[in-house]
N, C-alpha and C. Protein backbone atom coordinates (compact mmCIF):
# COMPACT_ATOMS: atom_id res chain seq x y z
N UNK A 1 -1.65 15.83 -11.87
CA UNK A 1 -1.11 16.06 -10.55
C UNK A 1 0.42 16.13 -10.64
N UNK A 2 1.10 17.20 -9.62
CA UNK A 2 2.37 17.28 -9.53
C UNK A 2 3.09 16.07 -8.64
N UNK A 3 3.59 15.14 -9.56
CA UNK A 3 4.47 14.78 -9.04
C UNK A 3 5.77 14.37 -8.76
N UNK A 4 6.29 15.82 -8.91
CA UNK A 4 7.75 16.08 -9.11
C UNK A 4 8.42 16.20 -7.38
N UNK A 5 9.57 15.39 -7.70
CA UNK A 5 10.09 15.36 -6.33
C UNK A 5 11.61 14.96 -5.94
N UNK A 6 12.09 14.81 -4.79
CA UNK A 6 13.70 14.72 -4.52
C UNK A 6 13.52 14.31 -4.48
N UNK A 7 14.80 13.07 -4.86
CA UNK A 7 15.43 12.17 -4.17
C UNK A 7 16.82 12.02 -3.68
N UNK A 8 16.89 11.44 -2.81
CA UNK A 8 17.76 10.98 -1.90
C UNK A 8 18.28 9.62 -1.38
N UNK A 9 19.05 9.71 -1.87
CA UNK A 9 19.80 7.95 -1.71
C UNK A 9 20.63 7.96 -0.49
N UNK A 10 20.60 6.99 0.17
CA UNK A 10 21.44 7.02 1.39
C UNK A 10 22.00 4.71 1.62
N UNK A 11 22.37 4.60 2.79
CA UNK A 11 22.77 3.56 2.88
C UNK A 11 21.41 2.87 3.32
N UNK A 12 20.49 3.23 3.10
CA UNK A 12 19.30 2.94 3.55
C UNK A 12 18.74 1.33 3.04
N UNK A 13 17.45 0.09 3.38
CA UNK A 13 17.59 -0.57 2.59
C UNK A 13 16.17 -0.66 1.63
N UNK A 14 15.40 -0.15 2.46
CA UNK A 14 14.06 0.71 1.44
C UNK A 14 13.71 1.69 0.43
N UNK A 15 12.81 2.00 0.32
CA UNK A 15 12.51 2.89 0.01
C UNK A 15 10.90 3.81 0.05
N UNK A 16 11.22 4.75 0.24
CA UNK A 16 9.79 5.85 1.02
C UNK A 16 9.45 7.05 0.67
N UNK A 17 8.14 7.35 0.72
CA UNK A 17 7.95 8.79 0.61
C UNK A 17 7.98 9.76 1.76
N UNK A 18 7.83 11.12 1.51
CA UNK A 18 8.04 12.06 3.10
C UNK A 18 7.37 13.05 2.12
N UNK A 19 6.31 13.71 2.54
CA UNK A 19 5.57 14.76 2.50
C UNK A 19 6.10 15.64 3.12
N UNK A 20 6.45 16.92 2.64
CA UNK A 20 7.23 18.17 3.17
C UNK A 20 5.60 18.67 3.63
N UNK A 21 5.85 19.76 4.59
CA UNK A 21 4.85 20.67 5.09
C UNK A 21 4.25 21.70 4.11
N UNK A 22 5.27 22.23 3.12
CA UNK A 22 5.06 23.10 1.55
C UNK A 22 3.79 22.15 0.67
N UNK A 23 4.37 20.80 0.78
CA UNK A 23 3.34 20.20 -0.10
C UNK A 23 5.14 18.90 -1.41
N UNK A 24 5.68 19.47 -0.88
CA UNK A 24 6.89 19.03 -1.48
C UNK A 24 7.11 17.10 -1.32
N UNK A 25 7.11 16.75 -1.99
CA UNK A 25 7.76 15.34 -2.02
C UNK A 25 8.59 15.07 -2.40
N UNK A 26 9.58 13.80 -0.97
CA UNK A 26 11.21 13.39 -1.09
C UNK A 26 10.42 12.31 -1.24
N UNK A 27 11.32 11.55 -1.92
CA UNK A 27 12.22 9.60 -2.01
C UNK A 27 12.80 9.68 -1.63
N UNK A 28 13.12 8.63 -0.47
CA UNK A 28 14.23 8.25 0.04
C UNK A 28 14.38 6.85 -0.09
N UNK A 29 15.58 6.19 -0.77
CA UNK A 29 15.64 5.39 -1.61
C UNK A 29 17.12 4.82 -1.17
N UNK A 30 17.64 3.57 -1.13
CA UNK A 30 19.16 2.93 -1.07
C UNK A 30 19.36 3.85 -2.58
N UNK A 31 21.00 3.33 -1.95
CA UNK A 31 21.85 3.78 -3.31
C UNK A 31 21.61 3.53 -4.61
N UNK A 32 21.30 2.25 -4.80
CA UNK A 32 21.44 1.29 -6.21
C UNK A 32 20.32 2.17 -6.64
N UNK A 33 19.35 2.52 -6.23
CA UNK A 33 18.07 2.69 -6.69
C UNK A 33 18.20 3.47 -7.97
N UNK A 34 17.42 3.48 -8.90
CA UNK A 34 17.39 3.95 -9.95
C UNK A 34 16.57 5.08 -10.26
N UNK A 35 16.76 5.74 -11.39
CA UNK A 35 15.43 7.31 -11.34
C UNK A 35 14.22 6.29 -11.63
N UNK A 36 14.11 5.53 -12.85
CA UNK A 36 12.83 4.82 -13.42
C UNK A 36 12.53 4.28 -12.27
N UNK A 37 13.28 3.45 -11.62
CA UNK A 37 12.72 2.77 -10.17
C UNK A 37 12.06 3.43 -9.15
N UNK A 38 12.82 4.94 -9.20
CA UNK A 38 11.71 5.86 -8.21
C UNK A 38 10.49 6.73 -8.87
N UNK A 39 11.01 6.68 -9.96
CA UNK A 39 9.82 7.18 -10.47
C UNK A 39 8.30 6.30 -10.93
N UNK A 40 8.46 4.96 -10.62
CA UNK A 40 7.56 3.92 -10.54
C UNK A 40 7.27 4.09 -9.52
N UNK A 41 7.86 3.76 -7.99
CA UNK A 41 7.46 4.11 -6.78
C UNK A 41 6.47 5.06 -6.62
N UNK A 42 6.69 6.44 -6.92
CA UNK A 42 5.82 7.43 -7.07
C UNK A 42 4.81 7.62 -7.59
N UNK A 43 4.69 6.87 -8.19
CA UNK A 43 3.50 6.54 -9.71
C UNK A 43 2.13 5.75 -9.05
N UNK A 44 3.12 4.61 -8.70
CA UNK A 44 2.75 3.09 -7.47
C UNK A 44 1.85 4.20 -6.55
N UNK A 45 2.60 4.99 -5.67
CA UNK A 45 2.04 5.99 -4.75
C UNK A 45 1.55 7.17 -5.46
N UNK A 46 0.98 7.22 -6.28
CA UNK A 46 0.15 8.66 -6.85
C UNK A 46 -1.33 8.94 -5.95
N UNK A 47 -2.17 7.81 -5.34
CA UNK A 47 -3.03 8.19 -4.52
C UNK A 47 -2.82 8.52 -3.29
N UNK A 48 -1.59 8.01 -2.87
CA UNK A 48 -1.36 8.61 -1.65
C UNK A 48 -0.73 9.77 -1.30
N UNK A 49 -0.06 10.35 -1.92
CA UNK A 49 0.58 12.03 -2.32
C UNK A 49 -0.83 12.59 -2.43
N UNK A 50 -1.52 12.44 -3.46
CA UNK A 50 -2.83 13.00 -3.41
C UNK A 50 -3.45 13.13 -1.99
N UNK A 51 -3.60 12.39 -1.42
CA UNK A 51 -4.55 12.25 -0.04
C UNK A 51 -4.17 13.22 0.64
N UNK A 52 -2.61 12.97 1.08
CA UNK A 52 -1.67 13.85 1.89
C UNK A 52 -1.32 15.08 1.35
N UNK A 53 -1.75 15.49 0.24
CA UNK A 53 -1.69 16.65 -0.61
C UNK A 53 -2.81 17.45 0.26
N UNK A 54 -4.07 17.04 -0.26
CA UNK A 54 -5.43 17.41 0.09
C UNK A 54 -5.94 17.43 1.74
N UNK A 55 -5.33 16.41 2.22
CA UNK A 55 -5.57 16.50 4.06
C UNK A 55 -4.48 17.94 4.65
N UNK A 56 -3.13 18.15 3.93
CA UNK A 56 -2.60 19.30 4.06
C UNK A 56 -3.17 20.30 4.28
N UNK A 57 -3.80 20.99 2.95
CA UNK A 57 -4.62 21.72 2.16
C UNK A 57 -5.92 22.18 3.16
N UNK A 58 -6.54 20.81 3.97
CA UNK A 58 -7.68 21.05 4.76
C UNK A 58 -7.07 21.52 6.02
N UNK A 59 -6.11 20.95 6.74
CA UNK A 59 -5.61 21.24 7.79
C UNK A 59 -5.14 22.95 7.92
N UNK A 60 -4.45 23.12 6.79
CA UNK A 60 -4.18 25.09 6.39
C UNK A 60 -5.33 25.79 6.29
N UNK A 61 -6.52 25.30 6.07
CA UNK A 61 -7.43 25.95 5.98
C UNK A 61 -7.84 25.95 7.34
N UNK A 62 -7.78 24.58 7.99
CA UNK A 62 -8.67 24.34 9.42
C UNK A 62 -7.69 25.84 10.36
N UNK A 63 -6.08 25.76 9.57
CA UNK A 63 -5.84 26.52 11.54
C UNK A 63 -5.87 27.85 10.98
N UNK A 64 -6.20 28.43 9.66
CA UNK A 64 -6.71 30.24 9.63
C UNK A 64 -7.74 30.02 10.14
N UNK A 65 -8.94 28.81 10.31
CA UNK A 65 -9.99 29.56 11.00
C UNK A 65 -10.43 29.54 12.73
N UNK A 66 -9.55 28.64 12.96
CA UNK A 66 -9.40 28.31 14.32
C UNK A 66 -8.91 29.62 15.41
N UNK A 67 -9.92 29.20 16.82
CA UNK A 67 -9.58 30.71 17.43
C UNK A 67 -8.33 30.25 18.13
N UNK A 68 -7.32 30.86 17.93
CA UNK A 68 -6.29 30.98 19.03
C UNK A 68 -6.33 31.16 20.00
N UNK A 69 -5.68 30.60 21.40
CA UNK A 69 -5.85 30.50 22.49
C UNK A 69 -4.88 31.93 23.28
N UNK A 70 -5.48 32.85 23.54
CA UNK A 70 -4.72 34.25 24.55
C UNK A 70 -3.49 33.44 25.46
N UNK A 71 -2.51 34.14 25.73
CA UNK A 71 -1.80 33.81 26.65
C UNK A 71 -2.52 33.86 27.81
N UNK A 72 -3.60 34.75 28.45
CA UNK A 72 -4.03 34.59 29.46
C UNK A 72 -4.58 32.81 29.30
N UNK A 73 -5.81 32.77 28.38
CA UNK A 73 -6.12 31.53 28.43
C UNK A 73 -5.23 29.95 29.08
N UNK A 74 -4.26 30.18 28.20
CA UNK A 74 -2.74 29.12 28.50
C UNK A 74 -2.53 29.08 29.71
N UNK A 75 -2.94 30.39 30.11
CA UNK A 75 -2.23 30.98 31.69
C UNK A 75 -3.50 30.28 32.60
N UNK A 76 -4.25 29.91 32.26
CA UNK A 76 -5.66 29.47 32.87
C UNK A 76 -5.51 28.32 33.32
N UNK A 77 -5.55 27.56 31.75
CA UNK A 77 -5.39 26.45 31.13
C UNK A 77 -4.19 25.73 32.21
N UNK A 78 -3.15 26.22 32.54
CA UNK A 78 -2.21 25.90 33.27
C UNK A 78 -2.57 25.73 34.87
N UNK A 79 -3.08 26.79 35.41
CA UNK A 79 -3.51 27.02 36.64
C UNK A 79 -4.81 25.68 36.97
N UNK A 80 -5.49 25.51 36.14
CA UNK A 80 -6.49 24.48 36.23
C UNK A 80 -5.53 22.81 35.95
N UNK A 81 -4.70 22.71 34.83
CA UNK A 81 -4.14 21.49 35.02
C UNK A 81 -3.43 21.24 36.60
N UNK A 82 -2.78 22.51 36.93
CA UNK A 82 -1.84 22.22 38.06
C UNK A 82 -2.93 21.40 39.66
N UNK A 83 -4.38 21.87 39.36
CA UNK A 83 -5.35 21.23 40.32
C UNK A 83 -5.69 20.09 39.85
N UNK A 84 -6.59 19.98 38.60
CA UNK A 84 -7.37 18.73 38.05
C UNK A 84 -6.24 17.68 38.14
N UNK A 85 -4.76 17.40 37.21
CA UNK A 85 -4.01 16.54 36.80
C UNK A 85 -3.47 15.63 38.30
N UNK A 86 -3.42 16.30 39.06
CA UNK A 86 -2.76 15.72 39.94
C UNK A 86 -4.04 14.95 41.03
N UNK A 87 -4.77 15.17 41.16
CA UNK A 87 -6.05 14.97 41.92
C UNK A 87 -6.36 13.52 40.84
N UNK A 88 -6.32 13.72 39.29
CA UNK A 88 -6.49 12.32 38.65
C UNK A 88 -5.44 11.26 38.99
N UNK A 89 -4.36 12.16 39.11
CA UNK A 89 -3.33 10.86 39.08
C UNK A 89 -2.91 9.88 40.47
N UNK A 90 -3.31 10.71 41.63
CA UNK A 90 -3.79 10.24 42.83
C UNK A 90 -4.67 9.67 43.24
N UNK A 91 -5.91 9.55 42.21
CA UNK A 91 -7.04 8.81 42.10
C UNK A 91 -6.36 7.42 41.43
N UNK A 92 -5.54 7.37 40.42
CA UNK A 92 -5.45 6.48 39.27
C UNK A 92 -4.30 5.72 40.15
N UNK A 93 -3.24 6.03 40.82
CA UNK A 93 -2.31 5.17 40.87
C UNK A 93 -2.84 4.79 42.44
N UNK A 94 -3.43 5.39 43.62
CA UNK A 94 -4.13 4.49 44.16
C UNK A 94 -4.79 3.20 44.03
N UNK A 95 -5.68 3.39 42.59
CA UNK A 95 -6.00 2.17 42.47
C UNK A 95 -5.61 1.17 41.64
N UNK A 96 -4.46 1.79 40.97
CA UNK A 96 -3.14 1.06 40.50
C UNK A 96 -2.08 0.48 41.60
N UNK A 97 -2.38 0.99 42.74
CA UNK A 97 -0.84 0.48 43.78
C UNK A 97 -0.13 0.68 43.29
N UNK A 98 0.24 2.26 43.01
CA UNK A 98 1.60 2.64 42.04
C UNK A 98 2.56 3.69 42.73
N UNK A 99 3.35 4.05 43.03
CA UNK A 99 3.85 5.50 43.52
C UNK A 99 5.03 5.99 42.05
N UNK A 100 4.77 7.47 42.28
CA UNK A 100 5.29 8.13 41.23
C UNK A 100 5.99 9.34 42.12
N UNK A 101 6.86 9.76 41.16
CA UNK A 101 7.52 10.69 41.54
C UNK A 101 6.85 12.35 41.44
N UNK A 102 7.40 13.22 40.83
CA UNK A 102 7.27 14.67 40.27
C UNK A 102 6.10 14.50 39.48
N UNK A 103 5.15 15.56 39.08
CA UNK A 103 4.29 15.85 38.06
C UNK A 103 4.90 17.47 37.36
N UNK A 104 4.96 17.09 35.98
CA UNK A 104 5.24 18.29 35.78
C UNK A 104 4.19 18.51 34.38
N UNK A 105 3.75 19.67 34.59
CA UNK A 105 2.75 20.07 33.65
C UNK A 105 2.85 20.98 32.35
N UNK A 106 3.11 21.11 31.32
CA UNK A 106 3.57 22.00 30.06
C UNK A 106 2.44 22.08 28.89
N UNK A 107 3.18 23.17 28.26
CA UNK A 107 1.95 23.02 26.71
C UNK A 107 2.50 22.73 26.12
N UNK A 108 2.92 20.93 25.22
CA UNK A 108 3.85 21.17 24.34
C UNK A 108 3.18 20.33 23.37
N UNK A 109 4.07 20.12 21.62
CA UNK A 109 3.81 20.27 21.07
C UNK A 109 3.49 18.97 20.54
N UNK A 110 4.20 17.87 21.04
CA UNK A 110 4.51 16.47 20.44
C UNK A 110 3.99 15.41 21.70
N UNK A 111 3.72 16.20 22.33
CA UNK A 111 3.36 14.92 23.93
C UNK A 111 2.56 15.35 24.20
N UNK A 112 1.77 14.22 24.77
CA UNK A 112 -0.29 14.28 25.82
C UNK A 112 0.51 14.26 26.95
N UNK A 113 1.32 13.44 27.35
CA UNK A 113 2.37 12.74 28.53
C UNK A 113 3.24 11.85 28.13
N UNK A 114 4.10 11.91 28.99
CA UNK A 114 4.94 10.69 29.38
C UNK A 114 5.83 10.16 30.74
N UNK A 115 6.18 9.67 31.13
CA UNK A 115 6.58 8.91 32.40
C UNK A 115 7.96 8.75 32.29
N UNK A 116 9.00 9.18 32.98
CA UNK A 116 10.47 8.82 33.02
C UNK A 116 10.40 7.58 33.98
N UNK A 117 12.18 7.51 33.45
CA UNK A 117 12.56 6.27 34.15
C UNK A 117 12.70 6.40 35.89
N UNK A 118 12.46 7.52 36.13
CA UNK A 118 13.09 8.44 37.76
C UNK A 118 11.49 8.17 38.27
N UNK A 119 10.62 7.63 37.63
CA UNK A 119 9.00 7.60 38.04
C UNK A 119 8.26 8.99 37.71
N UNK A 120 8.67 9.88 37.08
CA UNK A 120 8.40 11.50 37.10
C UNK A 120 7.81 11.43 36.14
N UNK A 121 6.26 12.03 35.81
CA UNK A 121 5.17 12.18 35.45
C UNK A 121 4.97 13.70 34.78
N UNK A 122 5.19 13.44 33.43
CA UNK A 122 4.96 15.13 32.48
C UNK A 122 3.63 14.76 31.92
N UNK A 123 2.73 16.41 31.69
CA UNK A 123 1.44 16.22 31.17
C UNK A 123 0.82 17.38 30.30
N UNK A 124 0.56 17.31 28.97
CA UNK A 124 0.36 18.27 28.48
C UNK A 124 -0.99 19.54 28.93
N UNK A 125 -0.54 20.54 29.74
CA UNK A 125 -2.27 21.03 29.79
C UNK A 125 -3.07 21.31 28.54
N UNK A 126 -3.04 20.91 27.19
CA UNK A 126 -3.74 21.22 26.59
C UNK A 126 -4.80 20.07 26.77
N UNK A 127 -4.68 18.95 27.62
CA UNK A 127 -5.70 17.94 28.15
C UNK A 127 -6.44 18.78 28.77
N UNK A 128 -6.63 19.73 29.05
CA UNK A 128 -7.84 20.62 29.83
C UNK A 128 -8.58 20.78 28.72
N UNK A 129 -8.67 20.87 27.76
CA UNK A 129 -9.37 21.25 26.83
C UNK A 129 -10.65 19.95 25.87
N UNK A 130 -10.06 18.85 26.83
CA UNK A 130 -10.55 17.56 25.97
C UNK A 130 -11.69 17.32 27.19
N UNK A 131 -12.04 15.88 26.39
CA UNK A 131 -13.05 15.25 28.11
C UNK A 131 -12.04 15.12 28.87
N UNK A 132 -13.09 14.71 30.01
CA UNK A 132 -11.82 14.41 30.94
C UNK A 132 -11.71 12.74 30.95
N UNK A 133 -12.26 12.21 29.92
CA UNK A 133 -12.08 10.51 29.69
C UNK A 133 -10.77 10.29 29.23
N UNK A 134 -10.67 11.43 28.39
CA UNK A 134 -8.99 11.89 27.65
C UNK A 134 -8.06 11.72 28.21
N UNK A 135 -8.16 12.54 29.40
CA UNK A 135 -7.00 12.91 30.20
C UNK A 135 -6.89 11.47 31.38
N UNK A 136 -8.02 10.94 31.58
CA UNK A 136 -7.75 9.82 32.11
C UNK A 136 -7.17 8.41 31.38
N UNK A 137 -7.46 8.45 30.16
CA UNK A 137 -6.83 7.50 29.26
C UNK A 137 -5.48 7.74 29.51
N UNK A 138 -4.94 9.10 29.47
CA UNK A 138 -3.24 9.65 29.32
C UNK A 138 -2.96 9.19 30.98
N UNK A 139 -3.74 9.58 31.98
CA UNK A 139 -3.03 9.12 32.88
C UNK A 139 -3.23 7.90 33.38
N UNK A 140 -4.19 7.28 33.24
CA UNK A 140 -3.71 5.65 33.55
C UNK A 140 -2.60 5.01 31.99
N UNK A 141 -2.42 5.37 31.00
CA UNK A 141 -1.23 4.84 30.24
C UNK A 141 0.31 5.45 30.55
N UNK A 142 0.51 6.40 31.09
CA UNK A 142 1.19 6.94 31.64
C UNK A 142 1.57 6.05 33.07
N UNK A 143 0.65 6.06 33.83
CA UNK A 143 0.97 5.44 35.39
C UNK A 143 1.39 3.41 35.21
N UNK A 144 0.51 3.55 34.30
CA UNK A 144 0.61 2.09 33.78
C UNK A 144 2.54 1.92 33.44
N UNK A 145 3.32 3.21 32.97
CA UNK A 145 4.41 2.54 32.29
C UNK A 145 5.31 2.36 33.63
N UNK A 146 4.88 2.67 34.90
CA UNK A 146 5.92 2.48 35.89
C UNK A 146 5.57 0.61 36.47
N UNK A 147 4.81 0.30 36.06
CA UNK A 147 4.88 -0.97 35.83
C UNK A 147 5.49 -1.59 34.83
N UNK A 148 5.57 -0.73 33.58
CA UNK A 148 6.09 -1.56 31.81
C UNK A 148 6.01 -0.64 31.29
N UNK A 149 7.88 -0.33 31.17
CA UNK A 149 8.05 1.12 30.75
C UNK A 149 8.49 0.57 28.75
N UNK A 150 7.41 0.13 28.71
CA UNK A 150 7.41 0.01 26.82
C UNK A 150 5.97 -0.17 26.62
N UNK A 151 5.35 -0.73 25.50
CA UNK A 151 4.05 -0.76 24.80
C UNK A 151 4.24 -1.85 24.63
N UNK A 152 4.73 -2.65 25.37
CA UNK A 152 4.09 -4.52 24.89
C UNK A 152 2.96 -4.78 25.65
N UNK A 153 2.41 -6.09 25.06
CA UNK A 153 1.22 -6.71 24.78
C UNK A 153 0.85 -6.42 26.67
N UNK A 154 1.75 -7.04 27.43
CA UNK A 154 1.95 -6.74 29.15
C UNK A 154 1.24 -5.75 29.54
N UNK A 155 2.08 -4.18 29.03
CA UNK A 155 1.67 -2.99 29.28
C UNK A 155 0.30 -2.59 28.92
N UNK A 156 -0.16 -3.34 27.53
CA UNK A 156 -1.84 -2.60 27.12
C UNK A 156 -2.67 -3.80 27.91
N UNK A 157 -2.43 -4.94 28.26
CA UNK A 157 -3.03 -5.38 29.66
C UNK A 157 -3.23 -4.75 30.65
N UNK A 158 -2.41 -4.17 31.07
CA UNK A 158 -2.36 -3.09 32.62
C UNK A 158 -3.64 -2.26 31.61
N UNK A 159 -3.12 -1.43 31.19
CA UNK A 159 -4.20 -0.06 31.09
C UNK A 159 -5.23 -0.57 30.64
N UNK A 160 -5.85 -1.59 29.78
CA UNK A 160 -7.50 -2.46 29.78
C UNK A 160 -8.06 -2.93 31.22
N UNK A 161 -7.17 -3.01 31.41
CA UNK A 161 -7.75 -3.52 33.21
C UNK A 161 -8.39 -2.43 33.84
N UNK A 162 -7.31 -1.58 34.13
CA UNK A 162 -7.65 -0.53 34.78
C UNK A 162 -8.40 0.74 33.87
N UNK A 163 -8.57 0.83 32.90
CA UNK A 163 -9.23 1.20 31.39
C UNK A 163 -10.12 1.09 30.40
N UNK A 164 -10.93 -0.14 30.83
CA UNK A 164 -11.56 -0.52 29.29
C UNK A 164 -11.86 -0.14 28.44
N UNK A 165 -12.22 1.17 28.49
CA UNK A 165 -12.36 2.30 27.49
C UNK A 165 -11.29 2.99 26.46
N UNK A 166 -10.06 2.67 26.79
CA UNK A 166 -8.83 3.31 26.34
C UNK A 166 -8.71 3.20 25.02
N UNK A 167 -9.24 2.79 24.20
CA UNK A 167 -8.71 2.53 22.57
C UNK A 167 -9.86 3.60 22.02
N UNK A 168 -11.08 3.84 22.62
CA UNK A 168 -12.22 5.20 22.18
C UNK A 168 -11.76 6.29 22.39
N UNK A 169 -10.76 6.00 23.56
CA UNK A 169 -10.54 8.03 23.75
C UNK A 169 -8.99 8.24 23.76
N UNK A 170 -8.09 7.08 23.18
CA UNK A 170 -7.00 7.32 22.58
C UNK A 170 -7.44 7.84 20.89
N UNK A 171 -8.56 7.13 20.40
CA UNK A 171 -8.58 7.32 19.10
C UNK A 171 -9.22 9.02 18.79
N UNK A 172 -10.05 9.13 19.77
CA UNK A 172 -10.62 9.97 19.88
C UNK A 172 -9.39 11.56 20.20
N UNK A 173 -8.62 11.40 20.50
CA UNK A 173 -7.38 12.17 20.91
C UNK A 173 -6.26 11.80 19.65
N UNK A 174 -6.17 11.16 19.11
CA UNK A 174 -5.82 11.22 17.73
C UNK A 174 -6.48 11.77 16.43
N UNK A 175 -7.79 11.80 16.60
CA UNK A 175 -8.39 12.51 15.99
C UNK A 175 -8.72 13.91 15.77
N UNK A 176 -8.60 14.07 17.32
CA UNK A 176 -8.88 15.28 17.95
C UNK A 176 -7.69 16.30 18.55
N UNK A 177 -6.61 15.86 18.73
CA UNK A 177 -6.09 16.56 19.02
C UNK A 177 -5.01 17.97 18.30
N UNK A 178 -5.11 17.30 17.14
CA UNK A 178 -4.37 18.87 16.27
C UNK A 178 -5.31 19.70 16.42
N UNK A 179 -6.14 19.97 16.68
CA UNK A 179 -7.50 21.48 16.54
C UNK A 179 -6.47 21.52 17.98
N UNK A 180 -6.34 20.81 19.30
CA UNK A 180 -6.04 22.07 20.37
C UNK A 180 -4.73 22.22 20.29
N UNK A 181 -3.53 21.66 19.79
CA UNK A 181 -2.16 22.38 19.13
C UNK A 181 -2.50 23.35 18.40
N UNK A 182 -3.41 23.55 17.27
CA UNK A 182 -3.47 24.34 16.91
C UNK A 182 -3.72 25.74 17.04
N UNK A 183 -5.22 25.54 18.20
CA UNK A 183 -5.91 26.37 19.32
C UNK A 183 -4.48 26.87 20.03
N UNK A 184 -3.42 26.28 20.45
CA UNK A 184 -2.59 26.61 21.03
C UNK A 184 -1.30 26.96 20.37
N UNK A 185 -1.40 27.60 19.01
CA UNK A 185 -0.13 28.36 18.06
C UNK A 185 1.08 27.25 18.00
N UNK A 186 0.61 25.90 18.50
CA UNK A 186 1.72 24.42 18.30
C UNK A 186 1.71 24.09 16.98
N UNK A 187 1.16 24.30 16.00
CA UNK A 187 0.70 23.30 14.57
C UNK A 187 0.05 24.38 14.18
N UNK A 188 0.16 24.56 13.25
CA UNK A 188 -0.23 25.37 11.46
C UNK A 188 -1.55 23.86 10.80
C-alpha cells in the first residue's frame, strides 16, 4: 500500500492525518516532529488510510451511478419544502412553547438546518427526500436550540423529551445522507 505523503509542520501541538479527496495523504505534525516520527505515525495508521482509501473508492463509484436530480426536480423539491417544512415547524414549536423567527429553505451542501441567534430557522430541502421522521428529528433539534443555542447535555434533554426517537433518525441521516447530496450534484 501507498503510503507516501506530506507533511506539514505548523505551531500545532499534535499530530494527524487528512485524507485528500484524490486519495492523497497529509501529516500534520508540530514543528519538532521528526520524518521517522511521522513516518511511524503513518505506519501506526496504515489501517486507517486503507479504510478511508477504500470507503473513497466506494463512494466514486456510488455517485457515477447515482441518478441526478433535474433542476426541475430541485425546483419541486423546493416548492414542496416551502409547504411541508413550515406546517412541521408550527406543529413542533407549538408543542415546544417556542416562537421563531424567518424560515428559510435551500439545497445546500454542509447543513440539514440550523437556527440563528435572531431565532431564524434555515432548512435543507433535500429533507424532502428522506422520511419525514428525518425532517422532524432536524426540526425539533433545530427549534430545541432557541432554548440552548449549543449541544450540551441541557439541549439533548430538550430534543429526547420532545423526541425520543432522535438518535435512530439522526443516525439514520448520517448514514444516509450523502446519496441525496449526491442525488443533488453537492458531493462526488
Amino acid at each position: 500500500m501507498d503510503l507516501s505523503y506530506t507533511l506539514i509542520k505548523s505551531k500545532r501541538k499534535t499530530i494527524s492525518l487528512e485524507m485528500k479527496p484524490d486519495g492523497s495523504l497529509i501529516v500534520r505534525a508540530p514543528n519538532r516532529t521528526t520524518k521517522s516520527e511521522a513516518d511511524a505515525f503513518v505506519k501506526k495508521h496504515e489501517k486507517w488510510v486503507e479504510n478511508h482509501r477504500k470507503k473513497m473508492g466506494e463512494r466514486k463509484a456510488q455517485a457515477q451511478s447515482v441518478q441526478r436530480l433535474t433542476q426541475a426536480e430541485l425546483l419541486a423539491l423546493g416548492r414542496l419544502a416551502k409547504k411541508v417544512i413550515p406546517e412541521r415547524v408550527a406543529y413542533y414549536a407549538k408543542k415546544m412553547n417556542v416562537e421563531y423567527g424567518r424560515i428559510t429553505l435551500r439545497c445546500q451542501k454542509t447543513r440539514w438546518g440550523s437556527c440563528s441567534t435572531k431565532k431564524n430557522l434555515n432548512f435543507n430541502i433535500l429533507l424532502m427526500l428522506t422520511p419525514i421522521e428525518v425532517l422532524d428529528s432536524v426540526v425539533v433539534h433545530e427549534l430545541c436550540h432557541l432554548k440552548e443555542m449549543n449541544h450540551s447535555a441541557r439541549f439533548y434533554q430538550q430534543v429526547y423529551a420532545v423526541y425520543p426517537d432522535y438518535d435512530r433518525w439522526n443516525r439514520w441521516l448520517k448514514e444516509h445522507g450523502g446519496e441525496f447530496l449526491m442525488r443533488a450534484g453537492l458531493r462526488d
